[in-house]
Protein backbone atom coordinates (compact mmCIF):
# COMPACT_ATOMS: atom_id res chain seq x y z
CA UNK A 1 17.86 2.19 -14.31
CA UNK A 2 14.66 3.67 -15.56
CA UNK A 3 11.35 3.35 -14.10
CA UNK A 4 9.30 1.17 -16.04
CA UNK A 5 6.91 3.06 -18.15
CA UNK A 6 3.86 2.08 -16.21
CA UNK A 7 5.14 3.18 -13.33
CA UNK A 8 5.49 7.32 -14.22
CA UNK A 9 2.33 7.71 -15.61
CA UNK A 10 1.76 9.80 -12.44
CA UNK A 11 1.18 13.40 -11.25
CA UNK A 12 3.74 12.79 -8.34
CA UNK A 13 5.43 9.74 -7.41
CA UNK A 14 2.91 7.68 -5.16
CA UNK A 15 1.33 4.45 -5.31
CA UNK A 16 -1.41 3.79 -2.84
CA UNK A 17 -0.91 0.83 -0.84
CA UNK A 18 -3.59 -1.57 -0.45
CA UNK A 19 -5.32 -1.78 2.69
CA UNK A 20 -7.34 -4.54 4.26
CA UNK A 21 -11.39 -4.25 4.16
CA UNK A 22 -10.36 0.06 3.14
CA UNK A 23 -9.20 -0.37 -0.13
CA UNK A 24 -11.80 -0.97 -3.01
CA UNK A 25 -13.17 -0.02 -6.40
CA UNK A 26 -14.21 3.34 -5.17
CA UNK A 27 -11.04 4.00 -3.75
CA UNK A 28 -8.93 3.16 -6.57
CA UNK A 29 -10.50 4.78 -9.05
CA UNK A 30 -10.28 7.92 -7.30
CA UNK A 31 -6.71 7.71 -6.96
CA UNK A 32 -6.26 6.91 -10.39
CA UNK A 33 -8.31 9.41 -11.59
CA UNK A 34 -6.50 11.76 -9.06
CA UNK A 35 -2.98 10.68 -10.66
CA UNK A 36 -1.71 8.11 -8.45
CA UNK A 37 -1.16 4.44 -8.71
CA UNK A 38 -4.71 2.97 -6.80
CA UNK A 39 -4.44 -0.56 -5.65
CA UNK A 40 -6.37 -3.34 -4.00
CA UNK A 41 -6.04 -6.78 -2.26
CA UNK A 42 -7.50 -9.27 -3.93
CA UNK A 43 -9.19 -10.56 -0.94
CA UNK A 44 -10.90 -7.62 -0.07
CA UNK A 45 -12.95 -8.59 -3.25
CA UNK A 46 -15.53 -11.12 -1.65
CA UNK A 47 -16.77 -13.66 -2.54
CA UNK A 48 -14.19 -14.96 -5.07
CA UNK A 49 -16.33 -13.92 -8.29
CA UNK A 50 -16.37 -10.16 -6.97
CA UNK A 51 -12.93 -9.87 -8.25
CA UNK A 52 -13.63 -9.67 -11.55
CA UNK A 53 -16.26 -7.47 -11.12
CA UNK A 54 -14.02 -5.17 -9.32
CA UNK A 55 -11.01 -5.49 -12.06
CA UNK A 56 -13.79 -4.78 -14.68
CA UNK A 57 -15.16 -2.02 -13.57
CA UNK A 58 -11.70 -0.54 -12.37
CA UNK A 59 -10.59 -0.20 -16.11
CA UNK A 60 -13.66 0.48 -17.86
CA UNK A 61 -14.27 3.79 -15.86
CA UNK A 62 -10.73 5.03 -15.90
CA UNK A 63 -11.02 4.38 -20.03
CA UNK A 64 -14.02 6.07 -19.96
CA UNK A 65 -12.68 8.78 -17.77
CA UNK A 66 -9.44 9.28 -19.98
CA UNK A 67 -11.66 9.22 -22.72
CA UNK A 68 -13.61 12.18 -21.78
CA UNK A 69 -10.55 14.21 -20.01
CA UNK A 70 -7.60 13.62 -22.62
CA UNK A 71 -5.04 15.74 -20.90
CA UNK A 72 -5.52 14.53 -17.74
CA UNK A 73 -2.77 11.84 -15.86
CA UNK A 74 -5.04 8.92 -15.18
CA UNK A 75 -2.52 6.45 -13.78
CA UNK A 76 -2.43 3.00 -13.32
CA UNK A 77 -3.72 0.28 -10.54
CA UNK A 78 -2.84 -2.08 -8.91
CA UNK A 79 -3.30 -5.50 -6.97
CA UNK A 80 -2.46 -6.67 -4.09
CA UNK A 81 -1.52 -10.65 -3.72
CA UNK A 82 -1.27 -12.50 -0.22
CA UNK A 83 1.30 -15.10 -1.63
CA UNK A 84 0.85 -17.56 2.01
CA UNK A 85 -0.08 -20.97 2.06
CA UNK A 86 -3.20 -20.33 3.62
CA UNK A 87 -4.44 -18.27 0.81
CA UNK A 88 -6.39 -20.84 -0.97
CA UNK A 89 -7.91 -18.29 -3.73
CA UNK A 90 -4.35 -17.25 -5.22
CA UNK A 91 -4.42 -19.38 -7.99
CA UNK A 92 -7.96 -18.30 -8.81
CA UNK A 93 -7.41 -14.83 -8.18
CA UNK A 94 -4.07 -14.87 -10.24
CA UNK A 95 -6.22 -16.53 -13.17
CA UNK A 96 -8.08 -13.55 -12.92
CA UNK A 97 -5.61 -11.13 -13.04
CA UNK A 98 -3.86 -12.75 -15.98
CA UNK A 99 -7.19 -12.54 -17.92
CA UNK A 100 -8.00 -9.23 -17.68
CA UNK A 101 -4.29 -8.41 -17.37
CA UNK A 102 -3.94 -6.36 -14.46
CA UNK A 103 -1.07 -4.34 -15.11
CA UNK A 104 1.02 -4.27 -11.66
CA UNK A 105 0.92 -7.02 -9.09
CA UNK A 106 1.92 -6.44 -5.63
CA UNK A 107 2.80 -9.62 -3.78
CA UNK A 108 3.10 -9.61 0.04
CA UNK A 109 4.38 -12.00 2.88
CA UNK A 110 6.10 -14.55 0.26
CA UNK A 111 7.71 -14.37 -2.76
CA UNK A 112 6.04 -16.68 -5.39
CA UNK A 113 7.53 -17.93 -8.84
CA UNK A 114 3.86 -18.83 -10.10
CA UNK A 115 2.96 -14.95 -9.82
CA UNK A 116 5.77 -13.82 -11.04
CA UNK A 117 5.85 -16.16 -14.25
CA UNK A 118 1.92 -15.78 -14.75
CA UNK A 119 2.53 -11.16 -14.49
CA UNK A 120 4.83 -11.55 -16.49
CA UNK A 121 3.31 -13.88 -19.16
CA UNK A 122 1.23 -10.60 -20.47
CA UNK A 123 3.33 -8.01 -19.30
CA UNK A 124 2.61 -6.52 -16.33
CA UNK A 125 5.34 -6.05 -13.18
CA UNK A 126 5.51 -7.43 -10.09
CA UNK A 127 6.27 -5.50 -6.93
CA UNK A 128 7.12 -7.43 -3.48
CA UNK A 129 6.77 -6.31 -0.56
CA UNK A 130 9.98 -6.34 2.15
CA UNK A 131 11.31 -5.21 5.40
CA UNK A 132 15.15 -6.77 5.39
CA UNK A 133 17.78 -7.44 2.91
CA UNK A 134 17.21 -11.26 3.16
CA UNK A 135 13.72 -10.82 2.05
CA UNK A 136 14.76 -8.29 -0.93
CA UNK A 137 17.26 -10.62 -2.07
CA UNK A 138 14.80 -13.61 -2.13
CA UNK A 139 12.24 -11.73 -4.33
CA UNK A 140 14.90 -10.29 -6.79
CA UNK A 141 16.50 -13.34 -7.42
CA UNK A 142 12.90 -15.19 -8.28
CA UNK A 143 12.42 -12.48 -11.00
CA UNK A 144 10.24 -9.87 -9.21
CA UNK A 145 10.58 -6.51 -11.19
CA UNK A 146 10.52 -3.83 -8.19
CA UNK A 147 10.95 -3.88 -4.49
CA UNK A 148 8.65 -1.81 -1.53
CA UNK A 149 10.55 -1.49 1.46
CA UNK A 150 7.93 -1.74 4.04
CA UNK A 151 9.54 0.20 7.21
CA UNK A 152 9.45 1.16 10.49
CA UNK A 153 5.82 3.36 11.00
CA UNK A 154 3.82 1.73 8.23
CA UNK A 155 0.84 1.07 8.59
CA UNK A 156 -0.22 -2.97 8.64
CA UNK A 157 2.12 -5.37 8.36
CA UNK A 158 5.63 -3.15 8.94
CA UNK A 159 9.36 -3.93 9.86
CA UNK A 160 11.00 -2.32 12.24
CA UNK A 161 13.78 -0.64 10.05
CA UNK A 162 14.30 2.83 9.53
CA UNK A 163 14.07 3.83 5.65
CA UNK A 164 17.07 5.84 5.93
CA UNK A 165 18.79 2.79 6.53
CA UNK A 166 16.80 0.10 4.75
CA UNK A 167 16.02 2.44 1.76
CA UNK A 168 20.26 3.16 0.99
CA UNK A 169 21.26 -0.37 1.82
CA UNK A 170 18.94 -1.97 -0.90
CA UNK A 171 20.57 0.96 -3.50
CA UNK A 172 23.98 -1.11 -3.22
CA UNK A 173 22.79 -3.53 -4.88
CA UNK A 174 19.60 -3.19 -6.50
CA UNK A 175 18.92 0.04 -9.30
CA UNK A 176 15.21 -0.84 -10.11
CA UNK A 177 12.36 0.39 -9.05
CA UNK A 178 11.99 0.77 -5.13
CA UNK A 179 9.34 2.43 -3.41
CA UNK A 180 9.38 3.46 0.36
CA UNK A 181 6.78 2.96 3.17
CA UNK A 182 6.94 4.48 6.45
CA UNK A 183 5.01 7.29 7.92
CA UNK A 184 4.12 8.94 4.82
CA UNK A 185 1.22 11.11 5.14
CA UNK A 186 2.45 14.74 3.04
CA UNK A 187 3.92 15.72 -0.16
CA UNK A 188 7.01 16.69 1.60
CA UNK A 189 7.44 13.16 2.93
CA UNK A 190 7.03 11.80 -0.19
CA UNK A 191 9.96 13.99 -1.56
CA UNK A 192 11.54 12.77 1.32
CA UNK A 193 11.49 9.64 0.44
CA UNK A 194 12.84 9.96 -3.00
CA UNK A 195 15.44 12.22 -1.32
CA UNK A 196 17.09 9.04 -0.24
CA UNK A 197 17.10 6.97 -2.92
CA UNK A 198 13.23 5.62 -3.52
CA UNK A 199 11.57 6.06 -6.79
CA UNK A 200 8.30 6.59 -5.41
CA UNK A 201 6.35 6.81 -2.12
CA UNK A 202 4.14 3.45 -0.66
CA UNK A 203 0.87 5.84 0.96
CA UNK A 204 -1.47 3.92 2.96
CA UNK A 205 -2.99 5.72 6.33
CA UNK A 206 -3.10 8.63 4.73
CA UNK A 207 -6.01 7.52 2.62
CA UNK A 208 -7.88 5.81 4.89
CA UNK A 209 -9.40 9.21 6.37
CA UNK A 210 -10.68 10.27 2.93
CA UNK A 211 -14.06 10.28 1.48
CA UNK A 212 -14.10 7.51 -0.65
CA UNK A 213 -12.39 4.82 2.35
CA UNK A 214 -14.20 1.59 2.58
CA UNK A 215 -13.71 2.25 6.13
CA UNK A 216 -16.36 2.85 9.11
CA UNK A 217 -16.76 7.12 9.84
CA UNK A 218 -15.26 6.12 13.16
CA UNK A 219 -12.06 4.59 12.20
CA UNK A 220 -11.77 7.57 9.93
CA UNK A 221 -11.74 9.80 13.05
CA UNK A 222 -9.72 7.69 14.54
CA UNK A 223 -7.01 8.44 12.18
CA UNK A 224 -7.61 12.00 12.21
CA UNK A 225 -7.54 11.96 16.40
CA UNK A 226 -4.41 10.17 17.04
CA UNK A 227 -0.79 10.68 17.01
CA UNK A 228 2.33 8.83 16.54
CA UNK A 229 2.31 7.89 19.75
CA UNK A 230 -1.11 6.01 19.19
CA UNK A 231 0.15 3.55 17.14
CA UNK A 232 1.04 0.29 18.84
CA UNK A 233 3.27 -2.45 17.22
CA UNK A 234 1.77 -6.07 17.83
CA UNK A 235 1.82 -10.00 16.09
CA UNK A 236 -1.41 -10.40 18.40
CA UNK A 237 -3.82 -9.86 15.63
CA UNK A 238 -2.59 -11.80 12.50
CA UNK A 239 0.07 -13.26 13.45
CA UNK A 240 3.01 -11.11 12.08
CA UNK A 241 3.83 -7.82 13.26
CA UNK A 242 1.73 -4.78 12.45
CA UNK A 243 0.64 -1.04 13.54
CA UNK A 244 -2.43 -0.28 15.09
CA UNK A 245 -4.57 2.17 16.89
CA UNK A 246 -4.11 2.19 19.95
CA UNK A 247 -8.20 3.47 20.16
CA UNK A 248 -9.85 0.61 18.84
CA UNK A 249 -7.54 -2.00 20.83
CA UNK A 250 -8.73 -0.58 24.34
CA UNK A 251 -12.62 -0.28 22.63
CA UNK A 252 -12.11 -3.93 21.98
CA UNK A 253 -11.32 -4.57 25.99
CA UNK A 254 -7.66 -5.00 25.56
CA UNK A 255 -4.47 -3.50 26.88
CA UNK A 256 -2.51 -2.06 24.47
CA UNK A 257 0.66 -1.82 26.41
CA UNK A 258 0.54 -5.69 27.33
CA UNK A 259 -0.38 -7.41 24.35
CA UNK A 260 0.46 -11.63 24.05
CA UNK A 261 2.78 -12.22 21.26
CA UNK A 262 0.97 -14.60 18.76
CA UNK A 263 1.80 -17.76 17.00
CA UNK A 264 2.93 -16.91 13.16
CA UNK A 265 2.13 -20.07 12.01
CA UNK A 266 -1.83 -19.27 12.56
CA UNK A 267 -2.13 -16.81 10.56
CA UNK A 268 -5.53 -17.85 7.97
CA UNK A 269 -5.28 -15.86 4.57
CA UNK A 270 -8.06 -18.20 3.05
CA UNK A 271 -11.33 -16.74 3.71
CA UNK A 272 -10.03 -13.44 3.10
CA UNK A 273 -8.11 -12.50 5.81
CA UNK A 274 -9.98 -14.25 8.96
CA UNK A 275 -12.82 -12.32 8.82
CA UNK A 276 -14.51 -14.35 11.04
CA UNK A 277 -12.45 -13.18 14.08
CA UNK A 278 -13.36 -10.37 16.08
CA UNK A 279 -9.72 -8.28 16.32
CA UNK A 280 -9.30 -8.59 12.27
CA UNK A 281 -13.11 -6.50 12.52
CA UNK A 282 -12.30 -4.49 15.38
CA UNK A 283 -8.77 -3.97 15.57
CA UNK A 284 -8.15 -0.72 13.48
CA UNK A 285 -4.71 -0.59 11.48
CA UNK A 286 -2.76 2.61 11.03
CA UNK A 287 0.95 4.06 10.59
CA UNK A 288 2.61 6.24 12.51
CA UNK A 289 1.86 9.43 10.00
CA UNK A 290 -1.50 9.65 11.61
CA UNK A 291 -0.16 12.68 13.46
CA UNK A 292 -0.13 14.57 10.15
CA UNK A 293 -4.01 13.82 9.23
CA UNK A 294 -6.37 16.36 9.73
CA UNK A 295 -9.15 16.25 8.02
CA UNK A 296 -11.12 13.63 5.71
CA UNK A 297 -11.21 15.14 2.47
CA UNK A 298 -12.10 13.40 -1.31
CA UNK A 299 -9.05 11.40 -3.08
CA UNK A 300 -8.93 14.48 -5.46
CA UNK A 301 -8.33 17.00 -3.04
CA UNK A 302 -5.65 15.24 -0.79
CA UNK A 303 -3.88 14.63 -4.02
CA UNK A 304 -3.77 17.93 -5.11
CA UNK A 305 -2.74 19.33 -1.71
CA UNK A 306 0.05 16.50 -1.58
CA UNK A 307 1.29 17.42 -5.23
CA UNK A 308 1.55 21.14 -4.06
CA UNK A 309 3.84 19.95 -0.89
CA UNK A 310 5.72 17.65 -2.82
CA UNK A 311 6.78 20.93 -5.52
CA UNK A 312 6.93 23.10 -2.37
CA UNK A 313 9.78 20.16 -0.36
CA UNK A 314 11.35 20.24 -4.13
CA UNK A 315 11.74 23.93 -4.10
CA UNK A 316 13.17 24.27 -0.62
CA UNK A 317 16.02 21.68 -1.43
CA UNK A 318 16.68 23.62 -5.11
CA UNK A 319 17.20 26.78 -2.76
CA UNK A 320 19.06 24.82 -0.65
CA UNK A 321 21.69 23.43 -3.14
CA UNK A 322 21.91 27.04 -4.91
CA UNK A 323 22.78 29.30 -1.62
């Protein structure tokens, strides 16, 4: 099946994921200026009214900037839906989104018919986010458009399946669009990932340890300090399974390597992601492609370097198939 239209209007085949607190109208419009697919979570837009602001300004500069640079691939964005219970601004944040018709949704923890029929009411697609079959199944069969497998080595809330095998196992059944998570960090991962049957590449980390990051200098050398082996796997902190750095859970006077399990059912969307509590502040979250980041450079820059590995991986496997 083909791609939906909004989804190649791209220099290479990325779409950054949205990241808690890291993720905002600076961001995005960098790495849709840049070529990419930018995205948000809705939350991160405080207080409630914010979001509009944020949508607003999101599309008038990247007009404005297509405008004044007509050959250039300004791509789409992006937001990012906590579809929980607990999330009492959904409905008003959906309203939002159907106004000023936001033209992908990403929804994440639950699939929901109500953002699903109200994306597609105008539309835009709806991309869910998943780490099993059961999950991908779920979404599909409610009506959502395109699947991200969320696997083993994302950053935030990640499975614990390898893409190799998650990524091929969706393909049996399901020829839409599919985009892969996991430890992507290069160009040549994100060839990788299309390599086994993804249409595009889910990049979070990565982009937290660039210029434009909502995130604090330190947690941006964080990133750039740590390895894979830094990056510890733990339900302590919101309640369902995530990656984090290992750095900023012993700065925050815990042990890493004897974490409690927590209680799912606590998890608080509502206010934004429990913003109140000291480990959603604290507690950095990262993937396990941190071992690849370097340096902190502007959107524009990292995007050009990752298109020139992403030609480079493509070349190699050409050579590869023609010796």
């Amino acid at each position: 099946m083909a791609l939906p239209d909004i989804l190649t209007r791209t220099r290479i085949p990325v779409l950054a994921a949205p990241m808690f607190i890291v993720s905002g109208p600076d961001l995005v419009i960098a790495q849709c200026k840049a070529g990419i697919i930018g995205s948000f979570p809705a939350l991160n837009a405080r207080p409630a009214e914010v979001l509009e602001q944020w949508i607003v300004r999101i599309k008038l500069e990247l007009e404005e900037y297509q405008r004044d640079n007509p050959d250039a691939v300004v791509a789409p964005f992006a937001v990012n839906q906590i579809c929980h219970p607990s999330n009492n601004r959904l409905e008003h944040d959906m309203a939002v989104c159907v106004k000023h018709e936001v033209p992908i949704v990403i929804t994440s923890l639950q699939a929901s018919q109500a953002v699903y029929d109200a994306t597609h009411s105008y539309g835009g697609i709806v991309l869910h986010d998943v780490t099993n079959i059961r999950h991908t199944k779920k979404a599909l069969s409610m009506g959502a458009d395109g699947i991200i497998a969320v696997c083993a080595g994302a950053g935030g809330h990640a499975g614990t399946l390898s893409p190799f095998a998650l990524i091929p196992e969706i393909r049996k059944f399901f020829d839409g669009p599919l985009l892969a998570s996991g430890s992507i960090s290069t160009g040549g991962s994100v060839a990788g990932a299309i390599g086994i049957g993804a249409d595009m590449a889910y990049v979070g980390t990565r982009f937290i340890a660039t210029v434009e990051a909502n995130a604090d200098a330190a947690y941006k050398q964080e990133i750039v300090d740590s390895v894979a082996q830094d990056i510890v796997y733990s339900s302590l902190f919101t309640g369902v399974h995530g990656n984090y750095l290992r750095g900023s859970i012993e700065k925050a006077g815990m042990d890493p390597d004897n974490l409690p399990e927590a209680d799912k059912t606590a998890m608080d969307f509502g206010s934004g992601g429990n913003t109140d509590k000291k480990a959603w502040k604290d507690i950095w979250g990262a993937g396990q492609g941190v071992g690849q980041v370097d340096d902190v450079p502007p959107v524009a820059d990292l995007v050009d370097a990752m298109e020139s590995e992403f030609k480079a991986a493509l070349a190699r496997l050409a050579k590869h198939q023609s010796e």
